[in-house]
PDB file of N, CA and C in Angstrom:
ATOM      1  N   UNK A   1     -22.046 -19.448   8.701  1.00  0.00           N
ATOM      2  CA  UNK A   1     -20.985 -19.523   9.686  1.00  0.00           C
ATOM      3  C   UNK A   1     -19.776 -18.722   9.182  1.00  0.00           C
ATOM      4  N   UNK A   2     -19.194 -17.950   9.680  1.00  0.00           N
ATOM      5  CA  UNK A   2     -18.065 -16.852   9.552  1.00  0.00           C
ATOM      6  C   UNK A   2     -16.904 -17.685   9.790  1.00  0.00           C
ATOM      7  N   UNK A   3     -16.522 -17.634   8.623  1.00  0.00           N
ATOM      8  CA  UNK A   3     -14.743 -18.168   8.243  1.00  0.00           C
ATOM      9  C   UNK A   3     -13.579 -17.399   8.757  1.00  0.00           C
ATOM     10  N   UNK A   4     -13.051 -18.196   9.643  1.00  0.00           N
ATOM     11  CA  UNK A   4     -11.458 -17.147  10.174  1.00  0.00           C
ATOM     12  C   UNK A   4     -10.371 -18.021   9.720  1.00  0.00           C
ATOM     13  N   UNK A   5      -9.451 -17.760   9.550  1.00  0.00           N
ATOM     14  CA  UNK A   5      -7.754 -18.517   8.873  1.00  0.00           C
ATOM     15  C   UNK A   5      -6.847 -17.894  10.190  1.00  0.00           C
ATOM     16  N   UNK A   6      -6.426 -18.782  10.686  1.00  0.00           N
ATOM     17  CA  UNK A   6      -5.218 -18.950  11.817  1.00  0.00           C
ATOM     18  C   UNK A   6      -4.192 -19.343  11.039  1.00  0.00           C
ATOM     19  N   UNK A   7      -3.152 -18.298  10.842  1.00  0.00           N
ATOM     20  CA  UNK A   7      -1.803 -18.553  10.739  1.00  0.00           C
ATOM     21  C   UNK A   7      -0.553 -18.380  11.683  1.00  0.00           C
ATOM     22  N   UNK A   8      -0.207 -19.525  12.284  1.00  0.00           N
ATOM     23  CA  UNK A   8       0.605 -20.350  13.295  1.00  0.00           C
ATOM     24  C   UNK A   8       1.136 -21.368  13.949  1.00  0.00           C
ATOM     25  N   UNK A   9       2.735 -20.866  14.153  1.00  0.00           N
ATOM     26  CA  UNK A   9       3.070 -22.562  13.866  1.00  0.00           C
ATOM     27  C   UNK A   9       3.287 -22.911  15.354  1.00  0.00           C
ATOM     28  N   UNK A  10       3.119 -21.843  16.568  1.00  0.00           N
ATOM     29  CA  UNK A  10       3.153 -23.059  17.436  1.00  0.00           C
ATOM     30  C   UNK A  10       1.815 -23.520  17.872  1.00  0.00           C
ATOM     31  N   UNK A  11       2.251 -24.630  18.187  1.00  0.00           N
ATOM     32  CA  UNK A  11       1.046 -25.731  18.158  1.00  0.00           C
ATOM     33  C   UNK A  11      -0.140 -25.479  19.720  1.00  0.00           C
ATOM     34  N   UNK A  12       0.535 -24.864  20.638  1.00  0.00           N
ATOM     35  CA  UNK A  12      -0.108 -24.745  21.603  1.00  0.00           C
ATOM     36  C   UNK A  12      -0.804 -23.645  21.550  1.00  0.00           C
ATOM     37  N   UNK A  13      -0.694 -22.284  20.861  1.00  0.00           N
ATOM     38  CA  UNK A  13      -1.188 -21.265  20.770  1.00  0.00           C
ATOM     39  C   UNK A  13      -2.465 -21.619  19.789  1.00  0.00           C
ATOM     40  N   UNK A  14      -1.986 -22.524  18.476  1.00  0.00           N
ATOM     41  CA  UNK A  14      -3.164 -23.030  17.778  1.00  0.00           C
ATOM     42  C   UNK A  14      -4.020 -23.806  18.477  1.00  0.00           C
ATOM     43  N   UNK A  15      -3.664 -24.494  18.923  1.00  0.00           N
ATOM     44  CA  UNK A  15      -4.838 -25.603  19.907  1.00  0.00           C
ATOM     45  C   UNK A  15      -5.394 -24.499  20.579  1.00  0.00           C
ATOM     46  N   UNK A  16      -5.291 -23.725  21.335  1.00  0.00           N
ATOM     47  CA  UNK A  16      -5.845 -22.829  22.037  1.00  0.00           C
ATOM     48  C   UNK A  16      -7.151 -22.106  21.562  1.00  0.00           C
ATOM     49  N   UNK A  17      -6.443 -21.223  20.381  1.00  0.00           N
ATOM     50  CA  UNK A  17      -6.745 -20.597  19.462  1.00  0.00           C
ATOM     51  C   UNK A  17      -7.751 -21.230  18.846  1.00  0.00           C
ATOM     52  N   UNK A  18      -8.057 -22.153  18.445  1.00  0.00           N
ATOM     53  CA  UNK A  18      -8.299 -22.777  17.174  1.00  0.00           C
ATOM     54  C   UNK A  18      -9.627 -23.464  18.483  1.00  0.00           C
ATOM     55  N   UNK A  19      -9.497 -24.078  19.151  1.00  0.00           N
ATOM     56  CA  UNK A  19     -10.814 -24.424  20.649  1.00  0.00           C
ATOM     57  C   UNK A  19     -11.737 -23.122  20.681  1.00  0.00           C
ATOM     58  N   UNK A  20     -10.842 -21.893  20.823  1.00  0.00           N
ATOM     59  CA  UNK A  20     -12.042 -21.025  21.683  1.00  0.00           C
ATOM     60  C   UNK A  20     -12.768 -21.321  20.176  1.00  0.00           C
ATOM     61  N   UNK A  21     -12.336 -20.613  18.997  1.00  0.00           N
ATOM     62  CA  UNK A  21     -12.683 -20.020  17.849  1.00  0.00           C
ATOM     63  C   UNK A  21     -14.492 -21.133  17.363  1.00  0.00           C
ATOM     64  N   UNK A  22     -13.842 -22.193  17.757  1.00  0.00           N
ATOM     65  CA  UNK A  22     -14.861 -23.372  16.860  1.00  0.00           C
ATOM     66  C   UNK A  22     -15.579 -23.539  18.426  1.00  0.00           C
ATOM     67  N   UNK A  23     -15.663 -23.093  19.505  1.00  0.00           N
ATOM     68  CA  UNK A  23     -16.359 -23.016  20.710  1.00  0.00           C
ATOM     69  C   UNK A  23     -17.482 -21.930  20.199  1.00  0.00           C
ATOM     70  N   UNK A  24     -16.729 -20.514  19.703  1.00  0.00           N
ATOM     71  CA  UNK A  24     -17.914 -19.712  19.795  1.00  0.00           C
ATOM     72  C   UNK A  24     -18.562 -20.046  18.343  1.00  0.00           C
ATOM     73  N   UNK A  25     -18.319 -20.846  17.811  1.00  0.00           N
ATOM     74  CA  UNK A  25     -19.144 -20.716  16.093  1.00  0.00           C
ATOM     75  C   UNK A  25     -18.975 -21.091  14.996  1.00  0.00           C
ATOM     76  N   UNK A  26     -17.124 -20.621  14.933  1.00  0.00           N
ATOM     77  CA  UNK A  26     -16.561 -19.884  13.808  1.00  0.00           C
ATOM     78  C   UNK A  26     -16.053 -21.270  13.424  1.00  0.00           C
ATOM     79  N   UNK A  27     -15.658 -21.139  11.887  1.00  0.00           N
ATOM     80  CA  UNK A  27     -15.560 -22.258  11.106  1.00  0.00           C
ATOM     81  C   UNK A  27     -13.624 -21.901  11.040  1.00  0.00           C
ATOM     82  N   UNK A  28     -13.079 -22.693  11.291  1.00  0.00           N
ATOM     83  CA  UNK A  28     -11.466 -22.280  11.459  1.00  0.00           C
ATOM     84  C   UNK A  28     -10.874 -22.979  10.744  1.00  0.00           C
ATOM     85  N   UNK A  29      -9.956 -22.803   9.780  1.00  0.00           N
ATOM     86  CA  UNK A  29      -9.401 -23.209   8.706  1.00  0.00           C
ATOM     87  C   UNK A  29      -7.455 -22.380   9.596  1.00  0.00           C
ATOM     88  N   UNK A  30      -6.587 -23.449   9.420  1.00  0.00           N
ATOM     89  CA  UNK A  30      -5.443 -23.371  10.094  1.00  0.00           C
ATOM     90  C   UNK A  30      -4.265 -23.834   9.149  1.00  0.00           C
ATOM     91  N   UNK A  31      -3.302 -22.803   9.497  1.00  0.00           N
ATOM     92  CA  UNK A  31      -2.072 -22.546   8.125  1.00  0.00           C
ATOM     93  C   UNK A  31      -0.785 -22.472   9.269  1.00  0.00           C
ATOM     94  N   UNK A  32       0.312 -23.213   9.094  1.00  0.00           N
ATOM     95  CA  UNK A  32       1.463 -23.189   9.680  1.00  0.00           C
ATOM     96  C   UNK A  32       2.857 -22.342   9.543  1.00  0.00           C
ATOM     97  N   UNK A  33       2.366 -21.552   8.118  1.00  0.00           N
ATOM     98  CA  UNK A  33       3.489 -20.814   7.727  1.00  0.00           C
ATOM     99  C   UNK A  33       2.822 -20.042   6.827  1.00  0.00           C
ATOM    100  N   UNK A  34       3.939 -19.130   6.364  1.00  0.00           N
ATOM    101  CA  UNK A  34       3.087 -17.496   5.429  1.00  0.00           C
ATOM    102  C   UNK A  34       2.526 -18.063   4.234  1.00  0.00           C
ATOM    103  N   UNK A  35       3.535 -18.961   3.744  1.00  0.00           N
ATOM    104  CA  UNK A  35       2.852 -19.495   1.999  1.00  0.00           C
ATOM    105  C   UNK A  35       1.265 -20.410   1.950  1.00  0.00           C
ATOM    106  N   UNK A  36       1.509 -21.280   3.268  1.00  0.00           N
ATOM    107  CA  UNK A  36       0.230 -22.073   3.033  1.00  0.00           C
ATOM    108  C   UNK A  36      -1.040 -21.076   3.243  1.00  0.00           C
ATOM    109  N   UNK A  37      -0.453 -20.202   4.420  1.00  0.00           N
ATOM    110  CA  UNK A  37      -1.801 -19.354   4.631  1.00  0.00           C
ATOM    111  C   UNK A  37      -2.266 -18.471   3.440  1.00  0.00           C
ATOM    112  N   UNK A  38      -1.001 -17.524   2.593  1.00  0.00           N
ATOM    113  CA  UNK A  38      -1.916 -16.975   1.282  1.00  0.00           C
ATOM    114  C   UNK A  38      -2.553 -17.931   0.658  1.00  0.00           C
ATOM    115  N   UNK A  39      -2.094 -19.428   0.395  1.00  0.00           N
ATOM    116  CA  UNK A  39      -2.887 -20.011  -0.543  1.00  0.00           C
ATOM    117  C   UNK A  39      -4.330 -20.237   0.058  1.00  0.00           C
ATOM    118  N   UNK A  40      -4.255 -20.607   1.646  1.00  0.00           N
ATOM    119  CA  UNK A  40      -5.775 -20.792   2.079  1.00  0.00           C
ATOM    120  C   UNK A  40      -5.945 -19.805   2.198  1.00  0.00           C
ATOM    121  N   UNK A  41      -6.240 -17.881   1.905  1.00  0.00           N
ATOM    122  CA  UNK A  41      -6.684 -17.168   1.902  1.00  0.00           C
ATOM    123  C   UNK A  41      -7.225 -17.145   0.344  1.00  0.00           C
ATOM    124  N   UNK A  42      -6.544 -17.252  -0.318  1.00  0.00           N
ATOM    125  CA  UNK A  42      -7.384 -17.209  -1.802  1.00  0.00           C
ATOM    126  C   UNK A  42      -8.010 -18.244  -1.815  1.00  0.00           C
ATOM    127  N   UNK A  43      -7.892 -19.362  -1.835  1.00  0.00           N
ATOM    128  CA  UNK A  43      -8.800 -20.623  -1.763  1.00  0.00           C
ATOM    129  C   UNK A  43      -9.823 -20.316  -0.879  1.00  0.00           C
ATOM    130  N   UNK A  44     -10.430 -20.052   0.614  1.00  0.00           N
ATOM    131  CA  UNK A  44     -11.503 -19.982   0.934  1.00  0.00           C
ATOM    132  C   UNK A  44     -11.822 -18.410   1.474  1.00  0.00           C
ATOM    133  N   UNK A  45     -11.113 -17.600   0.948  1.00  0.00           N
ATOM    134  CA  UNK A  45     -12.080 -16.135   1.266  1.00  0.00           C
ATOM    135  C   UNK A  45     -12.398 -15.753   2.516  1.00  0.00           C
ATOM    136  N   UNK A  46     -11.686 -16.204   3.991  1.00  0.00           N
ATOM    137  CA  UNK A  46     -12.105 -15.646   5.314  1.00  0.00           C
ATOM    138  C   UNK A  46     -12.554 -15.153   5.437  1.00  0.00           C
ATOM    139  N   UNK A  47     -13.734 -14.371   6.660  1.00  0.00           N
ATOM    140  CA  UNK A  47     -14.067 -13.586   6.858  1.00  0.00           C
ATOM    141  C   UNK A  47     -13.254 -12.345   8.014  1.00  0.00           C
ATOM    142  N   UNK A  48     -11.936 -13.566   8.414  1.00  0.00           N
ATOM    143  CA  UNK A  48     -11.223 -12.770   9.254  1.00  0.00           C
ATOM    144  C   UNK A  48      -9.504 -13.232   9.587  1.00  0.00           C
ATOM    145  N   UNK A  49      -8.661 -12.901   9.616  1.00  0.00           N
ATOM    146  CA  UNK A  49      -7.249 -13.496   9.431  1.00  0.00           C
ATOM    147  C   UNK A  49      -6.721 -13.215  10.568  1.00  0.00           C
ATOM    148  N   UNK A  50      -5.867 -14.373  11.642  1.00  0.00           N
ATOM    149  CA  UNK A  50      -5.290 -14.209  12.619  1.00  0.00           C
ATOM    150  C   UNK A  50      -4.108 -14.757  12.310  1.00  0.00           C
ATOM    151  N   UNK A  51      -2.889 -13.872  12.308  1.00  0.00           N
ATOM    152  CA  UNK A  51      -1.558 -14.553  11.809  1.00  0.00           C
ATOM    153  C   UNK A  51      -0.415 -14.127  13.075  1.00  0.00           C
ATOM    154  N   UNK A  52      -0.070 -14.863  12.942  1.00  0.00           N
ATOM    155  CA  UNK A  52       1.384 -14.364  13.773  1.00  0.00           C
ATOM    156  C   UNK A  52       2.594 -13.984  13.375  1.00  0.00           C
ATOM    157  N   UNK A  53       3.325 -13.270  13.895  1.00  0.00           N
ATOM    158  CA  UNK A  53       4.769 -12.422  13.229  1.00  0.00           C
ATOM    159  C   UNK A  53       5.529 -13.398  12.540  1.00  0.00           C
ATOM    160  N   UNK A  54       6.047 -14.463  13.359  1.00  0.00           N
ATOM    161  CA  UNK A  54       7.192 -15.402  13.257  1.00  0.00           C
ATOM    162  C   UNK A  54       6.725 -16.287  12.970  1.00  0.00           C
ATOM    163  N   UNK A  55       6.562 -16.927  11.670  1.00  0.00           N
ATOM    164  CA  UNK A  55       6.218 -18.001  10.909  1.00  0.00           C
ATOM    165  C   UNK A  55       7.008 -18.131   9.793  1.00  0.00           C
ATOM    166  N   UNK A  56       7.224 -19.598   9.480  1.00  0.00           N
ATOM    167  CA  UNK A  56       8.072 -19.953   8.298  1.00  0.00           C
ATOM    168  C   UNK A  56       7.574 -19.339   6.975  1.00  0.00           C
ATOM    169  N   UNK A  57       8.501 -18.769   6.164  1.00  0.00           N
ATOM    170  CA  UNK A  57       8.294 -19.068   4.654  1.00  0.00           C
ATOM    171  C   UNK A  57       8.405 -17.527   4.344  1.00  0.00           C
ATOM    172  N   UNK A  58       6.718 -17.093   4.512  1.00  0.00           N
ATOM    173  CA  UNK A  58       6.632 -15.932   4.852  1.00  0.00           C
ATOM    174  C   UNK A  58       6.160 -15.179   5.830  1.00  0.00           C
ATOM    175  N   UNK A  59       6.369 -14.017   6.762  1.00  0.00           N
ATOM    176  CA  UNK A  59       6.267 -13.194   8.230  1.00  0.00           C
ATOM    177  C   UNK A  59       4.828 -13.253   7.879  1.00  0.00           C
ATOM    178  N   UNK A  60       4.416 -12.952   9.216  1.00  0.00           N
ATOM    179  CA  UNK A  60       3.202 -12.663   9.142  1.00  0.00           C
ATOM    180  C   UNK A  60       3.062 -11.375   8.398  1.00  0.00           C
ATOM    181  N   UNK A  61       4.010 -10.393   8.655  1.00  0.00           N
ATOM    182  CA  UNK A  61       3.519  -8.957   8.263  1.00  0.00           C
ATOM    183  C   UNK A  61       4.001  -9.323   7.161  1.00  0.00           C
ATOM    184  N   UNK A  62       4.530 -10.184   5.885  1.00  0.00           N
ATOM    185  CA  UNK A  62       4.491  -9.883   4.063  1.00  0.00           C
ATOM    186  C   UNK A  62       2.909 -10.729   4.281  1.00  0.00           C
ATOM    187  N   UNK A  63       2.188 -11.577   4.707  1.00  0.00           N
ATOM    188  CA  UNK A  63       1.125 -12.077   4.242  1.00  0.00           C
ATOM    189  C   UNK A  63       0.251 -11.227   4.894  1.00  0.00           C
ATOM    190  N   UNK A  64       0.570 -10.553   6.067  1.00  0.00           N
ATOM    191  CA  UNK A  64      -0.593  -8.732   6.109  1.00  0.00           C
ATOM    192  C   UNK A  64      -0.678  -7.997   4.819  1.00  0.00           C
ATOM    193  N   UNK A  65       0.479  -7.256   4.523  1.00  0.00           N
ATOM    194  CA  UNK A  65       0.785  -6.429   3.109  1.00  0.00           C
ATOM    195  C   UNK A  65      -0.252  -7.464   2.249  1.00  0.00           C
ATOM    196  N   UNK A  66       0.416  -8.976   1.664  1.00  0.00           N
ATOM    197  CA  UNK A  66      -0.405  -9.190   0.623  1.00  0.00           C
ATOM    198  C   UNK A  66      -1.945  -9.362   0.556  1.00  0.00           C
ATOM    199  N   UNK A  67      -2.207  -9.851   1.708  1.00  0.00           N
ATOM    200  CA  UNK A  67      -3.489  -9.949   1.978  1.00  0.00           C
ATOM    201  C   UNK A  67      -4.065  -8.735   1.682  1.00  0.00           C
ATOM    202  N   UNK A  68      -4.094  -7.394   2.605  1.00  0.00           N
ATOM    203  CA  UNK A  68      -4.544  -5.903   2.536  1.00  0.00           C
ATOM    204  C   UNK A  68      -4.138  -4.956   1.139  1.00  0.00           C
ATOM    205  N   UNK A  69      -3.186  -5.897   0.700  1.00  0.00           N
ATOM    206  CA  UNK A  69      -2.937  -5.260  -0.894  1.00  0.00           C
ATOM    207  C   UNK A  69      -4.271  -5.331  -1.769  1.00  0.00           C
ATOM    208  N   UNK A  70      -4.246  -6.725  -1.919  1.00  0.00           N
ATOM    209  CA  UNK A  70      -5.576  -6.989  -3.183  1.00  0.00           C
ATOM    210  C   UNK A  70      -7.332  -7.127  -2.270  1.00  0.00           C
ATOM    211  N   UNK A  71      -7.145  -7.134  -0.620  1.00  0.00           N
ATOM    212  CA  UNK A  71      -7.987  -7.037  -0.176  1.00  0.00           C
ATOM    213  C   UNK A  71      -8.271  -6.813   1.051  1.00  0.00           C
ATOM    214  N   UNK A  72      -8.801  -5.476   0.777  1.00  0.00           N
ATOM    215  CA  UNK A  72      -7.937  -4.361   2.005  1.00  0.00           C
ATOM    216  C   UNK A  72      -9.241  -4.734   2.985  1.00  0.00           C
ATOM    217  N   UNK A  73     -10.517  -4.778   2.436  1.00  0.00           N
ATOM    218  CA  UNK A  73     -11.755  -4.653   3.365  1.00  0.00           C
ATOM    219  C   UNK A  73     -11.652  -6.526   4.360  1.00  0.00           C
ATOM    220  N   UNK A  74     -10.462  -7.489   4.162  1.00  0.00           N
ATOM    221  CA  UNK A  74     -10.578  -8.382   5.410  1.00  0.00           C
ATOM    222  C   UNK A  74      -9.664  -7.782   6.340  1.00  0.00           C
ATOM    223  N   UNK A  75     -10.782  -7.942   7.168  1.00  0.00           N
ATOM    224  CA  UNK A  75      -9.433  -7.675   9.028  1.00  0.00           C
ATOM    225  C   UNK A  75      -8.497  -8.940   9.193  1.00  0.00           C
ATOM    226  N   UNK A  76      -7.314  -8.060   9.321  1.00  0.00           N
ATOM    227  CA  UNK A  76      -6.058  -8.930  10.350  1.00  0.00           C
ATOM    228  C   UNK A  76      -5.841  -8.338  11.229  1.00  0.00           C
ATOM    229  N   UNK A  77      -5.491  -9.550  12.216  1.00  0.00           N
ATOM    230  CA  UNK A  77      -5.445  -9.486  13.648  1.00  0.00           C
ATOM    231  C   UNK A  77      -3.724 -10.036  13.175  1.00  0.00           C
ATOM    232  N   UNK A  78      -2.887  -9.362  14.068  1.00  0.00           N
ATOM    233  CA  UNK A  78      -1.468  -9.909  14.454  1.00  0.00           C
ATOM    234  C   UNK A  78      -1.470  -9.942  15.679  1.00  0.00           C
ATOM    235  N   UNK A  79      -0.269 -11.673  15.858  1.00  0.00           N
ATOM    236  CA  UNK A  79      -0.020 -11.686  17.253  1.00  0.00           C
ATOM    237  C   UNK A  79       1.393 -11.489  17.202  1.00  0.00           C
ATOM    238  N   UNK A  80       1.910 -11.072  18.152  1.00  0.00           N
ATOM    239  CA  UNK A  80       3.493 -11.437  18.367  1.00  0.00           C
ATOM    240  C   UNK A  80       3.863 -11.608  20.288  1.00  0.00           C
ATOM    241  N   UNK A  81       5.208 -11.946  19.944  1.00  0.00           N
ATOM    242  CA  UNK A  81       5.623 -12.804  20.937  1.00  0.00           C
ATOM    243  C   UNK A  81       6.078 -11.416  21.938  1.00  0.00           C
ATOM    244  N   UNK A  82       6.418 -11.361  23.249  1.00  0.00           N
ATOM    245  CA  UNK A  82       6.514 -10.265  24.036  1.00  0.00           C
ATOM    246  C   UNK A  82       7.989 -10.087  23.494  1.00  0.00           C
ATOM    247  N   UNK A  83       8.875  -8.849  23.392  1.00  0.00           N
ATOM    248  CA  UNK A  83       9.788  -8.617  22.999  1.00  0.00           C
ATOM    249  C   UNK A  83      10.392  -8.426  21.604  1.00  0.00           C
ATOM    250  N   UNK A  84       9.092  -8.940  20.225  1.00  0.00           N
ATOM    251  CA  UNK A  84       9.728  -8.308  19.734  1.00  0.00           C
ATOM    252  C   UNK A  84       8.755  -7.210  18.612  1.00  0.00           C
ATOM    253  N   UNK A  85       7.331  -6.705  19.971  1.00  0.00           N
ATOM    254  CA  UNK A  85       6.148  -6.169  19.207  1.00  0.00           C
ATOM    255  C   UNK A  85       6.526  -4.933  18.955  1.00  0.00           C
ATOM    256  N   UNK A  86       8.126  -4.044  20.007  1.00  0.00           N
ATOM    257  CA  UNK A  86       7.869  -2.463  19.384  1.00  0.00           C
ATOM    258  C   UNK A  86       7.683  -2.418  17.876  1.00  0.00           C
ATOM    259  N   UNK A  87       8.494  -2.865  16.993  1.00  0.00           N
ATOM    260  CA  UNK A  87       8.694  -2.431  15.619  1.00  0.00           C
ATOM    261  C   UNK A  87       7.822  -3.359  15.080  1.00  0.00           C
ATOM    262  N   UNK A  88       7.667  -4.657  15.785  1.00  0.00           N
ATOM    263  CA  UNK A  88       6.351  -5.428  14.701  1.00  0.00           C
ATOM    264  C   UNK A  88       5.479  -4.556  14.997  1.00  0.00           C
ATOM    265  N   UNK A  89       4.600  -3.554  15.821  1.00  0.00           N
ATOM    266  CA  UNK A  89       3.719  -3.082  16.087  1.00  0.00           C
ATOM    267  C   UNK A  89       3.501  -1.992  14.926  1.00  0.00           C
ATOM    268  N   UNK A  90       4.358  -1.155  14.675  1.00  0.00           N
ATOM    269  CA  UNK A  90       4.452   0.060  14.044  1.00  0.00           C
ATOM    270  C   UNK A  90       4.614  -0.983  12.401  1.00  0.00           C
ATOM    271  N   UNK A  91       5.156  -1.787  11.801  1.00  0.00           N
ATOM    272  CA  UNK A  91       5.293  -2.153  10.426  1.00  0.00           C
ATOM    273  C   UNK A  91       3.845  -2.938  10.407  1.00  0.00           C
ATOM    274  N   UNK A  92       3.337  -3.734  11.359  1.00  0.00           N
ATOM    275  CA  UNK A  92       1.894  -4.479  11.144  1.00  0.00           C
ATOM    276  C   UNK A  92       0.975  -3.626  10.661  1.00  0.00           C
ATOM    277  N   UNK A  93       0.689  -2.319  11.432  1.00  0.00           N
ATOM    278  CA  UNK A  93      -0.140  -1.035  10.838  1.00  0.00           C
ATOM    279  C   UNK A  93       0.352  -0.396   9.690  1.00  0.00           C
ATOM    280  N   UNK A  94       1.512   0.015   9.500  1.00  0.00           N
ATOM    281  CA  UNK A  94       1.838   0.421   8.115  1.00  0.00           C
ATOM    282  C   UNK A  94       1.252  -0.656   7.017  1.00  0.00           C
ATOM    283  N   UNK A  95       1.390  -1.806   7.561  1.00  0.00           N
ATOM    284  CA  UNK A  95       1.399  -2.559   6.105  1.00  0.00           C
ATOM    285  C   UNK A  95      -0.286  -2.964   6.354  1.00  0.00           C
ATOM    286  N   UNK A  96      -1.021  -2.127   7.248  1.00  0.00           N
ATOM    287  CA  UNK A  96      -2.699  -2.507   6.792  1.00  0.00           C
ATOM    288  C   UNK A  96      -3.214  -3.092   8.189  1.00  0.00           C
ATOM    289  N   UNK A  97      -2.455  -3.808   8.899  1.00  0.00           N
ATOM    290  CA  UNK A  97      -3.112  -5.306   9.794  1.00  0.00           C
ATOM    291  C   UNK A  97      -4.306  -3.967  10.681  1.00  0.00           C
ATOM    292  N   UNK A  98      -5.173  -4.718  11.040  1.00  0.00           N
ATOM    293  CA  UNK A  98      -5.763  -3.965  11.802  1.00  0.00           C
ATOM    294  C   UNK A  98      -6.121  -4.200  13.101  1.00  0.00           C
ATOM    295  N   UNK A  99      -5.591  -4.839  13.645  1.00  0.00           N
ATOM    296  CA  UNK A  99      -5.254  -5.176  15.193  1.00  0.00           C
ATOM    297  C   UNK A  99      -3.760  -5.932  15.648  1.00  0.00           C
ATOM    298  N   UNK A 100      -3.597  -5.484  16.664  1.00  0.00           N
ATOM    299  CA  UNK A 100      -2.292  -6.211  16.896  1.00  0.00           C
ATOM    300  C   UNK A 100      -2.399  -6.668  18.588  1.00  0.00           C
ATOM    301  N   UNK A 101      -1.756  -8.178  18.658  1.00  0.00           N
ATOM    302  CA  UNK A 101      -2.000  -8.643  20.230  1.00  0.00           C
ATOM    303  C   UNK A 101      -0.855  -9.189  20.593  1.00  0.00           C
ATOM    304  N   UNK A 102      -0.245  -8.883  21.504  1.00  0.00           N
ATOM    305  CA  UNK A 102       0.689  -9.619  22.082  1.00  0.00           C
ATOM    306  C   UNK A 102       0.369 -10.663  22.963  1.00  0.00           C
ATOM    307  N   UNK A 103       1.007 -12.102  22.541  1.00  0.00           N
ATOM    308  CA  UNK A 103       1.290 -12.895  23.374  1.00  0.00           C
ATOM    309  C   UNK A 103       2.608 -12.872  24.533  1.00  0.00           C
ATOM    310  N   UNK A 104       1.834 -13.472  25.393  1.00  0.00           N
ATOM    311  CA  UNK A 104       0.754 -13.911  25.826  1.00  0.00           C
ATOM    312  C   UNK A 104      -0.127 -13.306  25.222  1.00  0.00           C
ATOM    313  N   UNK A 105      -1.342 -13.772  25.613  1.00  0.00           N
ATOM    314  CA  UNK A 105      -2.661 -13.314  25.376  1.00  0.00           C
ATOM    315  C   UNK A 105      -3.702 -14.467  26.033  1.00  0.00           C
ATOM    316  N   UNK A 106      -4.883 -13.289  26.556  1.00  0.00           N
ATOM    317  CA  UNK A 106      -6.281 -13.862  27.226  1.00  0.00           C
ATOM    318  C   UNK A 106      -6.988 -14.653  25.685  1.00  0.00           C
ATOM    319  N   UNK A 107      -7.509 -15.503  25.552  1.00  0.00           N
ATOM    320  CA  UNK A 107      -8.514 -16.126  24.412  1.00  0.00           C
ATOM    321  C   UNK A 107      -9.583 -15.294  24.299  1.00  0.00           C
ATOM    322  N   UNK A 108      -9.858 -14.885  26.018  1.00  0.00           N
ATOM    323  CA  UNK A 108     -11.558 -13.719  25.901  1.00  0.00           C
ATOM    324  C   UNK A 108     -11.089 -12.341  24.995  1.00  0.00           C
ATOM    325  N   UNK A 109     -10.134 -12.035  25.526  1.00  0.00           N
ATOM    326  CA  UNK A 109      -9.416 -10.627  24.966  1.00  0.00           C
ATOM    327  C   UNK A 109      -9.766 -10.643  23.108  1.00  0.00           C
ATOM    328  N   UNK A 110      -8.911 -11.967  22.907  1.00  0.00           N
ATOM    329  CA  UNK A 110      -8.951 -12.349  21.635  1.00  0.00           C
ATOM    330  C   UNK A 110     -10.260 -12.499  20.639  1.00  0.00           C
ATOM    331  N   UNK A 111     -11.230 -12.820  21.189  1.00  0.00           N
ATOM    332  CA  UNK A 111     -12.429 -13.140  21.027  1.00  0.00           C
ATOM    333  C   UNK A 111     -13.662 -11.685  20.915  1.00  0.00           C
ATOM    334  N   UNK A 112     -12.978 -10.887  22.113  1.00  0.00           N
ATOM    335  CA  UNK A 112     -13.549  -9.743  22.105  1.00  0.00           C
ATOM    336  C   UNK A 112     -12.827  -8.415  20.504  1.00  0.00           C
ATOM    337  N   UNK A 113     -11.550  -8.775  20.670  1.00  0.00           N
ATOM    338  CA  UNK A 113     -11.295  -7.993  19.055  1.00  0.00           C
ATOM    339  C   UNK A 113     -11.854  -8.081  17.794  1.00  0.00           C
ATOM    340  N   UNK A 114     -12.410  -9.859  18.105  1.00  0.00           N
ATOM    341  CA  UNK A 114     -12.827 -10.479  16.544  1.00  0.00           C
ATOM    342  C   UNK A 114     -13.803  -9.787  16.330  1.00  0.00           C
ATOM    343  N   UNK A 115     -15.214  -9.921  17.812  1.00  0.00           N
ATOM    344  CA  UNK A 115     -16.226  -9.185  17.568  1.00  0.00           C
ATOM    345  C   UNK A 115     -16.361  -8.013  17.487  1.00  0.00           C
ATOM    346  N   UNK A 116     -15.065  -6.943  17.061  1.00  0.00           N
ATOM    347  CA  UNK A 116     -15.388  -5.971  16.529  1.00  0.00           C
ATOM    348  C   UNK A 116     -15.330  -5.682  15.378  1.00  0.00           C
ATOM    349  N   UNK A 117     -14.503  -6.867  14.585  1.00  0.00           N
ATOM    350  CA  UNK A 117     -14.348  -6.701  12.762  1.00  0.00           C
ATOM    351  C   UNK A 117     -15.798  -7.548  12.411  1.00  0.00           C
ATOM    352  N   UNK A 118     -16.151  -8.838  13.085  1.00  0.00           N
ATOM    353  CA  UNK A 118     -17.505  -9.078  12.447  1.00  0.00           C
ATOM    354  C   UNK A 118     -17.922  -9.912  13.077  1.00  0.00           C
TER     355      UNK A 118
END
């Protein structure tokens, strides 16, 4: 079963999120802010990282960078909120992420990106 890590703190996007994910398969392991999520990225090794911009501690895009630093071959997916994706868009790719979605967002949409990293 293919491991994904959801990092996000609002709760309705996770419930969402976190339903389709364990609907189609996937074993979902869920982080509320940047620090808990690096630690559950070294602790269980994802096979795929969905984080969002605006999270406590640390942004989504420093736990993109660190993540794609020491391990460039897992996909991240970034979400961000409508309004403030111009420049999250352009620093998420600099710093590695390899998809980016704005919320809103469809779950199918979402679902259809995953199945292109694995």
């Amino acid at each position: 079963m293919k491991k994904i890590l959801l990092i996000e703190d609002d709760e309705l996007i996770l419930k969402m999120v976190q339903f389709k994910l364990k609907k189609e398969g996937f074993q979902v392991y869920i982080a509320r802010d940047g620090d808990s999520g690096i630690k559950a990225f070294l602790d269980i090794k994802p096979d795929l990282v969905i984080t969002d911009v605006m999270v406590p501690f640390k942004s989504g895009l420093e736990v993109t960078y660190l993540i794609k630093k020491d391990h460039p071959k897992t996909p991240v997916i970034v979400l961000s909120a409508l309004g403030e994706e111009e420049n999250s868009v352009k620093q998420a790719f600099q710093l590695g992420a390899d998809d980016f979605i704005s919320k809103p967002f469809n779950p199918n949409e979402l679902m259809l990106r995953i199945q292109r990293y694995i």
